[in-house]
Protein backbone atom coordinates (compact mmCIF):
# COMPACT_ATOMS: atom_id res chain seq x y z
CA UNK A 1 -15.62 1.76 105.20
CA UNK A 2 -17.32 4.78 106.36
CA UNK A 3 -16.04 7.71 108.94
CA UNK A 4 -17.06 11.28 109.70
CA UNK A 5 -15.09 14.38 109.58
CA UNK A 6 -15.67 17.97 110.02
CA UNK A 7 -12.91 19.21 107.80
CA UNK A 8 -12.59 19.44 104.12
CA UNK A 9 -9.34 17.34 103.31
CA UNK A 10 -7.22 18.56 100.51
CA UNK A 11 -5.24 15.52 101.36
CA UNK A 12 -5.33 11.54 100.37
CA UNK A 13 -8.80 12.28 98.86
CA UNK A 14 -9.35 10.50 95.35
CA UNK A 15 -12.63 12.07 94.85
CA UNK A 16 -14.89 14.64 96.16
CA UNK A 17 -18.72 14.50 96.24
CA UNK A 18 -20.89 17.92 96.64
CA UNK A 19 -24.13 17.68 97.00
CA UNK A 20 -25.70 21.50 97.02
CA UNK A 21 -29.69 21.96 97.31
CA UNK A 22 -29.47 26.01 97.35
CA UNK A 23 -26.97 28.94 97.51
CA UNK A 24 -25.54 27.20 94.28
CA UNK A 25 -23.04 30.49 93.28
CA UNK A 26 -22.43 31.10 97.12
CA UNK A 27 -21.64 27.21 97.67
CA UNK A 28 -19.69 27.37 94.31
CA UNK A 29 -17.10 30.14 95.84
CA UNK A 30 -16.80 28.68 99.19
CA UNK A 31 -15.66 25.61 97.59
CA UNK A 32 -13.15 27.51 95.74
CA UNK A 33 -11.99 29.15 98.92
CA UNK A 34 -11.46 25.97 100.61
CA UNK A 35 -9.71 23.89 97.60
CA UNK A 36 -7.81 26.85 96.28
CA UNK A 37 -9.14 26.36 92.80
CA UNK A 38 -11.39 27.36 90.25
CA UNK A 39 -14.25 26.11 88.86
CA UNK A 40 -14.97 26.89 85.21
CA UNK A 41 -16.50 30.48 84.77
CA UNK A 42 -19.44 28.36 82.85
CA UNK A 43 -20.59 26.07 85.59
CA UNK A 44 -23.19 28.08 86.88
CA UNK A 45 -24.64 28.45 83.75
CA UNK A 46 -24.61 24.98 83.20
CA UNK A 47 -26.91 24.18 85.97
CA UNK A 48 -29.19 26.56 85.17
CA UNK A 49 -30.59 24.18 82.81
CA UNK A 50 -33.12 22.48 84.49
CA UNK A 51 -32.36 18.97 82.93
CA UNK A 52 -28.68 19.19 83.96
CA UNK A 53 -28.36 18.05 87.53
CA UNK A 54 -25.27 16.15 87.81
CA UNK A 55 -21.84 16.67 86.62
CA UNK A 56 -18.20 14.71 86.91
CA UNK A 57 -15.13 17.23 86.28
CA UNK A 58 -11.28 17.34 86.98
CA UNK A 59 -10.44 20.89 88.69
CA UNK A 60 -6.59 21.09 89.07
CA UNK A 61 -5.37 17.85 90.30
CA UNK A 62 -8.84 16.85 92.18
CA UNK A 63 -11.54 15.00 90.75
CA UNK A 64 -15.51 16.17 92.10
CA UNK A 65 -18.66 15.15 91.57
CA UNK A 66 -20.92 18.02 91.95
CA UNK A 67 -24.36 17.44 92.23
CA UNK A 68 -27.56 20.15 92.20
CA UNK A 69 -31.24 19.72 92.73
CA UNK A 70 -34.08 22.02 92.87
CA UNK A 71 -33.30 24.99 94.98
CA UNK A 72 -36.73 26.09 95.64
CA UNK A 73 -37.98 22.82 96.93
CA UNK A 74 -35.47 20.18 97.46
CA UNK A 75 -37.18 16.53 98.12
CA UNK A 76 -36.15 13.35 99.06
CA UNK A 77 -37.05 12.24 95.58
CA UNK A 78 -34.84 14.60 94.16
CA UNK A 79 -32.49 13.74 96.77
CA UNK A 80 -32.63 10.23 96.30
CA UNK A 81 -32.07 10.75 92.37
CA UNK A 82 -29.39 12.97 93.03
CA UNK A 83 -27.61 10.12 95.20
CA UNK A 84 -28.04 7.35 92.98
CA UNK A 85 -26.29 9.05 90.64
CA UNK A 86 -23.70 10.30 92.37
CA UNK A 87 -22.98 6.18 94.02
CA UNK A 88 -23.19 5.01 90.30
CA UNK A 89 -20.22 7.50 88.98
CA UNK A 90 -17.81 7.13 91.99
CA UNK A 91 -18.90 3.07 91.73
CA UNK A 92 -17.33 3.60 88.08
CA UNK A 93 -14.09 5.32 89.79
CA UNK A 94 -13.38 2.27 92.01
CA UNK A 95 -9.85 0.51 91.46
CA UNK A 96 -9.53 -3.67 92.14
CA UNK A 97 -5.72 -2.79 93.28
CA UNK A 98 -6.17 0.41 95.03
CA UNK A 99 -8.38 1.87 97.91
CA UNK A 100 -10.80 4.86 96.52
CA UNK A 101 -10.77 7.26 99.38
CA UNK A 102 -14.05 9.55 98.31
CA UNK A 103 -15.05 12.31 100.73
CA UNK A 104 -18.69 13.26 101.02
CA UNK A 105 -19.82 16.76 101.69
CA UNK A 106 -23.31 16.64 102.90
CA UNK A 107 -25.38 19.11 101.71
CA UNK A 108 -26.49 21.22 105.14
CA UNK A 109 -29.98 21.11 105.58
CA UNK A 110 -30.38 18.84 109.04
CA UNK A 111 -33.46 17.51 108.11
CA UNK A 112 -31.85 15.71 105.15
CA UNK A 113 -28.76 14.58 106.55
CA UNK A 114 -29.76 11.40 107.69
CA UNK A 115 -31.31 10.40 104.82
CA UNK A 116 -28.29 11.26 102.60
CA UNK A 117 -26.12 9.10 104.68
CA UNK A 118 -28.81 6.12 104.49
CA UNK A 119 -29.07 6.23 100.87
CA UNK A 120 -25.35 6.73 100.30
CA UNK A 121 -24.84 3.49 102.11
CA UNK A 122 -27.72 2.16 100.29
CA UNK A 123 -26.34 3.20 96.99
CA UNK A 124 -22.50 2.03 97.34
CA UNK A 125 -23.95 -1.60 98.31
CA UNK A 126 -23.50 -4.38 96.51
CA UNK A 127 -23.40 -8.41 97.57
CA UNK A 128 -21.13 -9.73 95.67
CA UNK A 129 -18.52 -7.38 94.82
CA UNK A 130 -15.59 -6.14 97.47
CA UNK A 131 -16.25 -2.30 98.36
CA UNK A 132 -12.36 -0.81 97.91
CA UNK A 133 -13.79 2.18 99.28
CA UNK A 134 -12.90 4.27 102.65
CA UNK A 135 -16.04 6.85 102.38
CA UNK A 136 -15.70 9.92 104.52
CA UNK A 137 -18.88 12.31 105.43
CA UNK A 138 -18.48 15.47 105.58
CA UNK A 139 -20.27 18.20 108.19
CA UNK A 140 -20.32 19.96 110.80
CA UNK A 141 -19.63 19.24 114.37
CA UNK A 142 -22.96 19.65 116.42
CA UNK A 143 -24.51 16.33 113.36
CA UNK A 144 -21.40 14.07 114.01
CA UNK A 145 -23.94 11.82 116.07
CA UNK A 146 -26.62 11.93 113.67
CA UNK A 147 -24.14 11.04 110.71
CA UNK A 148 -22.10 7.94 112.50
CA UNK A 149 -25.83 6.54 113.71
CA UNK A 150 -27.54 7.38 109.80
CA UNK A 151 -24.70 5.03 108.97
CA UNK A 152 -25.03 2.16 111.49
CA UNK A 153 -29.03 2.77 110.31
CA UNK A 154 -28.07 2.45 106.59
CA UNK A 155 -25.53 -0.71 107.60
CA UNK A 156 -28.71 -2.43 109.47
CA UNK A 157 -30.72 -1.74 106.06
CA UNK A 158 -27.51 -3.18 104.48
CA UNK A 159 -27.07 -6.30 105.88
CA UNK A 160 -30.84 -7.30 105.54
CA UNK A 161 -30.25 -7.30 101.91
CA UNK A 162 -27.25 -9.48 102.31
CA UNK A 163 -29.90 -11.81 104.39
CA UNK A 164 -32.14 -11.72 101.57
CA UNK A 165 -29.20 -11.82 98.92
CA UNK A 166 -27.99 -14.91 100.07
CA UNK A 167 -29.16 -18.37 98.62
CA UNK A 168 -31.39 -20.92 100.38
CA UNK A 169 -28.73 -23.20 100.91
CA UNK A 170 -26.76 -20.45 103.23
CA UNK A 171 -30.01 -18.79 104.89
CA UNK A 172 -31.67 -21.85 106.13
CA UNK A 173 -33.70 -21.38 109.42
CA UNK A 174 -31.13 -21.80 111.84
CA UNK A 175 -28.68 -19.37 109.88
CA UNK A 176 -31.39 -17.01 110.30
CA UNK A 177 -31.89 -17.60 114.06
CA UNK A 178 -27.82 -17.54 114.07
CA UNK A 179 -27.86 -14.17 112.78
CA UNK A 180 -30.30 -13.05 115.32
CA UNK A 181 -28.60 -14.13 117.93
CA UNK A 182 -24.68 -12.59 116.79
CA UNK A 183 -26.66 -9.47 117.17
CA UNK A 184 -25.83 -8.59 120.83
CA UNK A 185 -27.20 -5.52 122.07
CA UNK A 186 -28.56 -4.82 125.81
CA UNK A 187 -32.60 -5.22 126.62
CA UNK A 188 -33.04 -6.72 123.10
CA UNK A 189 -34.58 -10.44 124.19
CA UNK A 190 -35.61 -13.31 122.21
CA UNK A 191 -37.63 -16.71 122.77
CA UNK A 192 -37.21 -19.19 120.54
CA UNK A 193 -40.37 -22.23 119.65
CA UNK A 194 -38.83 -25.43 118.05
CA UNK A 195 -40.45 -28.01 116.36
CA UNK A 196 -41.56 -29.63 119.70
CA UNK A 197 -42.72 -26.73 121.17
CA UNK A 198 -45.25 -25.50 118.19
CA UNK A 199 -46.70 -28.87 118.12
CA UNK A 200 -47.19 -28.69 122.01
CA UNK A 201 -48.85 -25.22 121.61
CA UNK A 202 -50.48 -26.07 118.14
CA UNK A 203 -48.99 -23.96 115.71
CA UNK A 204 -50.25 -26.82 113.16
CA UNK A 205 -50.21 -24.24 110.63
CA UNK A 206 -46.44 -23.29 110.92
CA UNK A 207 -45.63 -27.08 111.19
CA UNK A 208 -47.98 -27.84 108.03
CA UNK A 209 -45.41 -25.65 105.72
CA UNK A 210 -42.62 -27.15 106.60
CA UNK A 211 -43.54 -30.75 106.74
CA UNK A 212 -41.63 -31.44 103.32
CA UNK A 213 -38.92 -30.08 104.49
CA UNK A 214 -35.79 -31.49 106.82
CA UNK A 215 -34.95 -27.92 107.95
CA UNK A 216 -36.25 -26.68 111.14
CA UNK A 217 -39.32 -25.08 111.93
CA UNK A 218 -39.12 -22.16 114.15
CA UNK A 219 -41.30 -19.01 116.05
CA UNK A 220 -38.73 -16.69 116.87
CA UNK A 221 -40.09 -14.07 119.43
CA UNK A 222 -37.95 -10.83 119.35
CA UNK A 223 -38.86 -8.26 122.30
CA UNK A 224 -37.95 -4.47 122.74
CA UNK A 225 -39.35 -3.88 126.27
CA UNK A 226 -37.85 -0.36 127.64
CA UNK A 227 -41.31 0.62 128.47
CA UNK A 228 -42.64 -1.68 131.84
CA UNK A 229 -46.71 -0.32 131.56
CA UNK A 230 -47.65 0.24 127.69
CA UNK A 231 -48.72 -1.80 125.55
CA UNK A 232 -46.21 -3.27 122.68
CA UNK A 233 -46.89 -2.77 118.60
CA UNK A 234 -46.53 -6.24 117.42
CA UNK A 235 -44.89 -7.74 114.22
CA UNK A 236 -45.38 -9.97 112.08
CA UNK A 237 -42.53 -11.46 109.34
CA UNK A 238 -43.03 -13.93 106.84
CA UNK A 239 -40.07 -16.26 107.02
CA UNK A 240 -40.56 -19.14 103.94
CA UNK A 241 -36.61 -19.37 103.53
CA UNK A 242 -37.38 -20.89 100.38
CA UNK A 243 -40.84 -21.54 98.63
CA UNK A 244 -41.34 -24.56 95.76
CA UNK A 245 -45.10 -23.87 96.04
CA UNK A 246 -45.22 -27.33 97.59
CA UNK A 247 -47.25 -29.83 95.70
CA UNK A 248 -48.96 -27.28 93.83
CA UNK A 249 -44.85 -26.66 92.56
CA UNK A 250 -44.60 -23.66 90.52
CA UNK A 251 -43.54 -23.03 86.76
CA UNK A 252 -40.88 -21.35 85.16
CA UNK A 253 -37.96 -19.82 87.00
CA UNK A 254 -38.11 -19.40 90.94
CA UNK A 255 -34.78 -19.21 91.82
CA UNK A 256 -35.93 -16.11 93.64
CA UNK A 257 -37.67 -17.76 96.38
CA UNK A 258 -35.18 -17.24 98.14
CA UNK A 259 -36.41 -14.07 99.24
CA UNK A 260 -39.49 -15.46 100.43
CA UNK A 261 -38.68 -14.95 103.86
CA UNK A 262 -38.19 -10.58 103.39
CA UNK A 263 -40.96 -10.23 106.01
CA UNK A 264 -38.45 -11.41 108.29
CA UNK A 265 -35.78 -9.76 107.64
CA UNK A 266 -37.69 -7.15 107.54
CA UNK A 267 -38.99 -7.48 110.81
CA UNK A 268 -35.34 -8.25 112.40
CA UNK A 269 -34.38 -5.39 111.01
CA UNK A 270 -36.78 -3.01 112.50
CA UNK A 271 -36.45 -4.59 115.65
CA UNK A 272 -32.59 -3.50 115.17
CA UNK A 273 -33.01 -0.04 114.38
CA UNK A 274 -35.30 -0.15 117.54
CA UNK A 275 -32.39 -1.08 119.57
CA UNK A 276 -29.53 1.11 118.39
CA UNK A 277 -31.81 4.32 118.46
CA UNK A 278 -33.19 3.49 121.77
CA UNK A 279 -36.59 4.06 120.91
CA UNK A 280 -39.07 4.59 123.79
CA UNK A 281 -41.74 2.34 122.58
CA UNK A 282 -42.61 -1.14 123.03
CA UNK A 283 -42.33 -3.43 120.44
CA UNK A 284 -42.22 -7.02 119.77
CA UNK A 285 -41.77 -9.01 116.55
CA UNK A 286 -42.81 -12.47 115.69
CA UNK A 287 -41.33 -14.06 113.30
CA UNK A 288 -41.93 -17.88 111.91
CA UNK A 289 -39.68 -19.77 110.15
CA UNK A 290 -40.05 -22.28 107.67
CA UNK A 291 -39.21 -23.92 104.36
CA UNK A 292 -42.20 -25.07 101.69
CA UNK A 293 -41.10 -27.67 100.03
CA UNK A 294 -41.97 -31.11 98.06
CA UNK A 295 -41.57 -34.14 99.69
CA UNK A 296 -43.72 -37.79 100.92
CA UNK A 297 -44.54 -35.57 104.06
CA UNK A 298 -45.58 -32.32 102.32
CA UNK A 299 -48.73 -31.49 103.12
CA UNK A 300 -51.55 -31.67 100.24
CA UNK A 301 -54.23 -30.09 98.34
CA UNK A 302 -57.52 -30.56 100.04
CA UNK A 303 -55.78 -31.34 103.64
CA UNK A 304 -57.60 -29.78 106.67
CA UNK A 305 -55.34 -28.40 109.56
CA UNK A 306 -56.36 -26.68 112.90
CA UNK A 307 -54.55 -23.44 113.68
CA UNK A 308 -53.79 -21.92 116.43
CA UNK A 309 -56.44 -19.57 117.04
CA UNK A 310 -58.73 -23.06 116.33
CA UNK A 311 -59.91 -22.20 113.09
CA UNK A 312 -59.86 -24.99 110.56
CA UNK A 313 -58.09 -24.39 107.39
CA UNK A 314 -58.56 -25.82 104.14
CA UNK A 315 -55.64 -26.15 102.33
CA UNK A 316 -56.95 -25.91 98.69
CA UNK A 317 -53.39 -24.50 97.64
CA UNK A 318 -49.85 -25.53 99.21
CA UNK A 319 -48.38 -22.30 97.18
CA UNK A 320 -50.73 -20.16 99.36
CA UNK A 321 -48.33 -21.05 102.39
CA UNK A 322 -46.93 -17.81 103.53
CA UNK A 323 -50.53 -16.74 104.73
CA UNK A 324 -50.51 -19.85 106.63
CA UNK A 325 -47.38 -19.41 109.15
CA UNK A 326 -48.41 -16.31 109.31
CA UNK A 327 -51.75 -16.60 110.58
CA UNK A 328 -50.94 -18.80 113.27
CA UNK A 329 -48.34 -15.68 114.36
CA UNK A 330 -50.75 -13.12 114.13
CA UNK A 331 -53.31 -15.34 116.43
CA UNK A 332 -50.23 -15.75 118.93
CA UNK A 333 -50.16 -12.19 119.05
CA UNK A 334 -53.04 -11.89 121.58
CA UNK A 335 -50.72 -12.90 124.15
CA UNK A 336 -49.07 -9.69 123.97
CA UNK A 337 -52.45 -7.58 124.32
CA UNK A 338 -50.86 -5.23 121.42
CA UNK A 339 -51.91 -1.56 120.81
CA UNK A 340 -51.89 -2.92 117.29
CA UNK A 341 -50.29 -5.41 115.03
CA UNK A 342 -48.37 -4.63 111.39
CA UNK A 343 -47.59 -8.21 109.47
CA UNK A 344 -45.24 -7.27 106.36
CA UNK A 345 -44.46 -10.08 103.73
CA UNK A 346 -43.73 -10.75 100.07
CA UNK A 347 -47.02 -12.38 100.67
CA UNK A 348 -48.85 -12.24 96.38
CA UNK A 349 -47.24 -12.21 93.21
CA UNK A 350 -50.36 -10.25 92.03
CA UNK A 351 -48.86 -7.07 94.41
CA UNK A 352 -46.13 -6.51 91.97
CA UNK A 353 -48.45 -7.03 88.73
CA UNK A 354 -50.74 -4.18 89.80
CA UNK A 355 -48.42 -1.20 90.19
CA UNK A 356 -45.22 -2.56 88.08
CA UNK A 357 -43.23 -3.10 91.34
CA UNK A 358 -43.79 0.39 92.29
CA UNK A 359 -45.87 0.05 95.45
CA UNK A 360 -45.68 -1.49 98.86
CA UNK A 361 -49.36 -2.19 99.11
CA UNK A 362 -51.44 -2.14 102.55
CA UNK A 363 -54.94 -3.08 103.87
CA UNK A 364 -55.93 -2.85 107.69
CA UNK A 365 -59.07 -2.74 110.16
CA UNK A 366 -58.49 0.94 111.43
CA UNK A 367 -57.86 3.89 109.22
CA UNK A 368 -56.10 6.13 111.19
CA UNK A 369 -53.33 3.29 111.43
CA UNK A 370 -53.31 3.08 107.53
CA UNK A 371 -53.52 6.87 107.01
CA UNK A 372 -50.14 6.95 109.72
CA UNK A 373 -48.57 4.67 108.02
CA UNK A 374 -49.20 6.25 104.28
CA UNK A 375 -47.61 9.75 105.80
CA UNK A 376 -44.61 7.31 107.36
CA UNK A 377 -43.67 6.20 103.59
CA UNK A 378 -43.81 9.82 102.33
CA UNK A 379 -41.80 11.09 105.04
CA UNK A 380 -39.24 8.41 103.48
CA UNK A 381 -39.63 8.36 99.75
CA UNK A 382 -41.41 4.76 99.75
CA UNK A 383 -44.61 4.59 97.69
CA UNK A 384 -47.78 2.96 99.30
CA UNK A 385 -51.18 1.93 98.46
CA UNK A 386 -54.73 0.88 100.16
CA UNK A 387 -56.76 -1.63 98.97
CA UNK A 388 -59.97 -2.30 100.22
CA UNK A 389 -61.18 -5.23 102.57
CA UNK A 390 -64.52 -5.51 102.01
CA UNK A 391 -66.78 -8.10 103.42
CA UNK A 392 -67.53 -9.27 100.15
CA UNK A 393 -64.57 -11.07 99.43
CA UNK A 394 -64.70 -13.18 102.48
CA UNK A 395 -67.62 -15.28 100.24
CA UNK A 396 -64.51 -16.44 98.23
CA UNK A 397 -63.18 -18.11 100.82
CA UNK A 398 -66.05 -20.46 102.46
CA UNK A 399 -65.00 -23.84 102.92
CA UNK A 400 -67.42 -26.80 102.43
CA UNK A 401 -65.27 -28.87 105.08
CA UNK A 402 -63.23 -26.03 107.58
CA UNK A 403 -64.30 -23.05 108.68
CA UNK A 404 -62.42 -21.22 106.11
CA UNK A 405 -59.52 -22.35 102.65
CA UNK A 406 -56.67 -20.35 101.93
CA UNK A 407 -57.30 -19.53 98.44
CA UNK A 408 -59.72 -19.35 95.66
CA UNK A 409 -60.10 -21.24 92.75
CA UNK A 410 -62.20 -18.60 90.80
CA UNK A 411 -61.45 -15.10 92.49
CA UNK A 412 -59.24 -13.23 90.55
CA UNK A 413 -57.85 -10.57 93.26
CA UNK A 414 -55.32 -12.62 94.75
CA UNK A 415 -53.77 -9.75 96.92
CA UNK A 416 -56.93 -8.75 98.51
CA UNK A 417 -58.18 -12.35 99.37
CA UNK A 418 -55.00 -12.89 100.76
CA UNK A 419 -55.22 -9.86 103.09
CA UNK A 420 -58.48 -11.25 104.02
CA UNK A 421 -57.40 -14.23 104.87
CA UNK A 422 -55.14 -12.83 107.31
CA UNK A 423 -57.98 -10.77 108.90
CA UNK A 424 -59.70 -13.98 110.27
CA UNK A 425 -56.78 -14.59 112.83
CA UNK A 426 -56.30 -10.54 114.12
CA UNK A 427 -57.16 -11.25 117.25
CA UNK A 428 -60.53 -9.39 118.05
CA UNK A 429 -60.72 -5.76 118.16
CA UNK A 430 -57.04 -5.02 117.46
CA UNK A 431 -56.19 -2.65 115.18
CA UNK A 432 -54.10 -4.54 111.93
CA UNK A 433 -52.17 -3.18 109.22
CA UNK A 434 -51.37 -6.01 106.34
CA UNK A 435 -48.19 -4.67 104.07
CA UNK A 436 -47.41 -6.76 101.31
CA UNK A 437 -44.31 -5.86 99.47
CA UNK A 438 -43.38 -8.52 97.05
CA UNK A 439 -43.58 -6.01 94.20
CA UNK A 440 -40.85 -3.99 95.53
CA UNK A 441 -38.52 -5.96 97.77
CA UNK A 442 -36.51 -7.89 95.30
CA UNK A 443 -35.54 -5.66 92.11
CA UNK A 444 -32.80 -6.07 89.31
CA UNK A 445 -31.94 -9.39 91.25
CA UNK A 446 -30.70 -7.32 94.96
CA UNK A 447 -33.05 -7.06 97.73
CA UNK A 448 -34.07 -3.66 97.95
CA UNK A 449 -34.77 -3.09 102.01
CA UNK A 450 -38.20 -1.14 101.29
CA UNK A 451 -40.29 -0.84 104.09
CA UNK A 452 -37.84 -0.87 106.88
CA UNK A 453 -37.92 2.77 106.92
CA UNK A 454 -41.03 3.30 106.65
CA UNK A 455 -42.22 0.97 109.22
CA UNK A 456 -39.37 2.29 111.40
CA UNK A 457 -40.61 5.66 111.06
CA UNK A 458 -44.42 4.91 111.72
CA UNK A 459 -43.18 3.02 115.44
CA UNK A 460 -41.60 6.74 115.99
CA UNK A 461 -45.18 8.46 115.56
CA UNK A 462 -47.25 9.51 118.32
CA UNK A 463 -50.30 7.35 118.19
């Protein structure tokens, strides 16, 4: 579906997409040079109205799409508006009987050049339908590599949402692990725990999810190793591949629950990007797998279950379960002696209440980390947000029978007690950053992808 090219083709093109962030007259006249045509006399004019940013004309026998943003400061917000747009009207062009051929001339500022690609691919998605589209970049010789990889980047982010997109019937636990393992790509290792090796190490937690349940339970352990001596950055993916809330079953619609395993996906996927970009860092990402549902085995309200670090849990909510599997991951992570550990997971409904599904939300041990990671989701155009974790909130969560329950019956700040429920497994004096993104990683009924960057592009940072 997608190709690179360094010429402008006057030939077999349907449609052609400009994207221009300065030099607008300049750009303008070169195009006419290369197209032998002309532009109307009043289309500079028109874009010098600040509101008018996008426009859709036939010039001679060619159709463009001709897209501006702001000269004196063009940002990936602007850019990512810009593209949307652009996707949405040559979306509108596409014919059921005929192939759209659409050529893309990326506008030529390197530093945005990757992310045009990514969102382009991001943009022209969609699960269901068939793409009759043959998509052709546009630029110049010396960024050929950086446009075919920005694709193969965008495809990764792609087929997570088709992960996420598909219903619980389809990605069960072993699909998942299927997945994982069609993904062939050199010193890119896995382990895999099964049901009789978690009880054998006592992943009780993991195991207490999925009791009602006849899928399997998994850990899948997925290692990028290139470095021999440093230290690996761990993660952590919640994988519920479909949550009922268990005994305490939740109201209304939650056909969505599907996508309660995004933290795993999401962690696959940055594991992938990893790979294909050869990045010099360790990294490892653990990633349980299970299914919370209702059943004579499911566990109950009130039960008491060891975890792996030893801690007793009180279960005084089976809908609190995603903290659960992945508590007894992030006490695993030890074993790895990590130079610190990200978990990411569509972990509170409250996260999307608080900013409108606006904001990946984060709380951590060590602000540096968080401050890293806040510059990571900038660099990207994700939006992210601290809460606190004060020790105050910990009071919520005393236990008359374990040495700690997984919810509270009369705190109202669901996201934060959840985050500090996760801090009592961080292994000791390891820097943690908790992301929960179940405000923004299921929108308009499509998984959405966010975070994967961002995460991606925090592993890249010096630390």
């Amino acid at each position: 579906m997608y190709k690179y090219t360094n010429i402008v083709n006057n030939k077999n093109i349907d449609l052609f997409v400009i994207l221009i962030c300065s030099n607008f007259k300049k750009n303008i006249e070169g195009l006419e040079k290369k197209f032998k045509v002309k532009f109307p006399k009043k289309l500079t004019e028109y874009f010098k109205d600040k509101k008018k940013k996008f426009l859709k004309q036939m010039v001679g026998d060619k159709l463009f799409i001709i897209s501006k943003v702001n000269n004196e400061k063009c940002s990936k917000e602007d850019l990512d508006s810009s593209i949307k747009e652009i996707c949405s009207s040559v979306l509108e062009e596409k014919d059921e009987e005929k192939k759209l051929r659409v050529q893309i001339i990326l506008s030529p500022i390197k530093s945005f050049i990757r992310y045009q690609v990514i969102r382009t691919t991001y943009y022209l998605y969609d699960y269901k339908e068939k793409q009759n589209l043959d998509v052709i970049f546009c630029g110049v010789k010396n960024l050929k590599k950086l446009i075919l990889n920005s694709v193969l980047e965008g495809e990764i982010i792609n087929k997570m949402r088709t992960m996420v997109n598909q219903p619980a019937n389809i990605m069960t636990t072993d699909a998942f692990l299927k997945n994982v393992k069609n993904f062939k790509k050199k010193n890119l290792s896995i382990e895999i725990f099964d049901k009789k090796k978690l009880k054998k190490d006592k992943f009780n937690l993991i195991l207490a999810v999925n009791k009602g349940s006849n899928q399997n339970p998994y850990l899948l352990t997925v290692k990028w190793m290139p470095n021999k001596k440093e230290k690996p950055i761990v993660l952590v993916g919640k994988g519920v591949m479909f949550d009922t809330g268990g005994i305490n079953l939740k109201r209304y619609d939650f056909h969505d629950m599907k996508t309660d395993m995004t933290g795993a996906a999401v962690a696959w996927s940055v594991l992938k990007l990893c790979a294909i970009n050869n990045l010099k860092k360790n990294v490892v990402a653990l990633i349980p797998l299970v299914e919370n549902m209702i059943g004579p085995d499911a566990q109950r309200p009130g039960d008491v279950i060891e975890s792996h670090s030893g801690k007793t849990v009180e279960i005084l909510n089976t809908d609190a379960e995603g903290r659960l599997i992945m508590a007894d991951a992030l006490s695993y992570s030890k074993t790895f002696n990590p130079k610190y550990v990200i978990d990411v997971s569509t972990l509170t409904g409250q996260a999307g209440y608080i900013f409108n599904n606006l904001s990946i939300i984060s709380i951590g041990n060590y602000n540096p980390l968080i401050k890293l990671y806040n510059k990571s989701a900038e660099d990207v155009n994700e939006r992210v947000w601290e809460l606190p974790l004060w020790k105050e909130y910990k009071k919520y969560l005393k236990s008359t029978v374990a040495d700690i329950k997984n919810s509270s019956a009369t705190a109202s700040s669901g996201t934060i007690l959840a985050g500090t429920f996760l801090s009592e497994f961080v292994p000791e004096d390891t820097k943690w950053l908790h992301l929960d993104i179940a405000g923004v990683s299921f929108l308009k009924d499509q998984a959405t992808g966010a975070s994967i960057l961002s995460i991606y592009e925090l592993l890249k940072k010096k630390h």
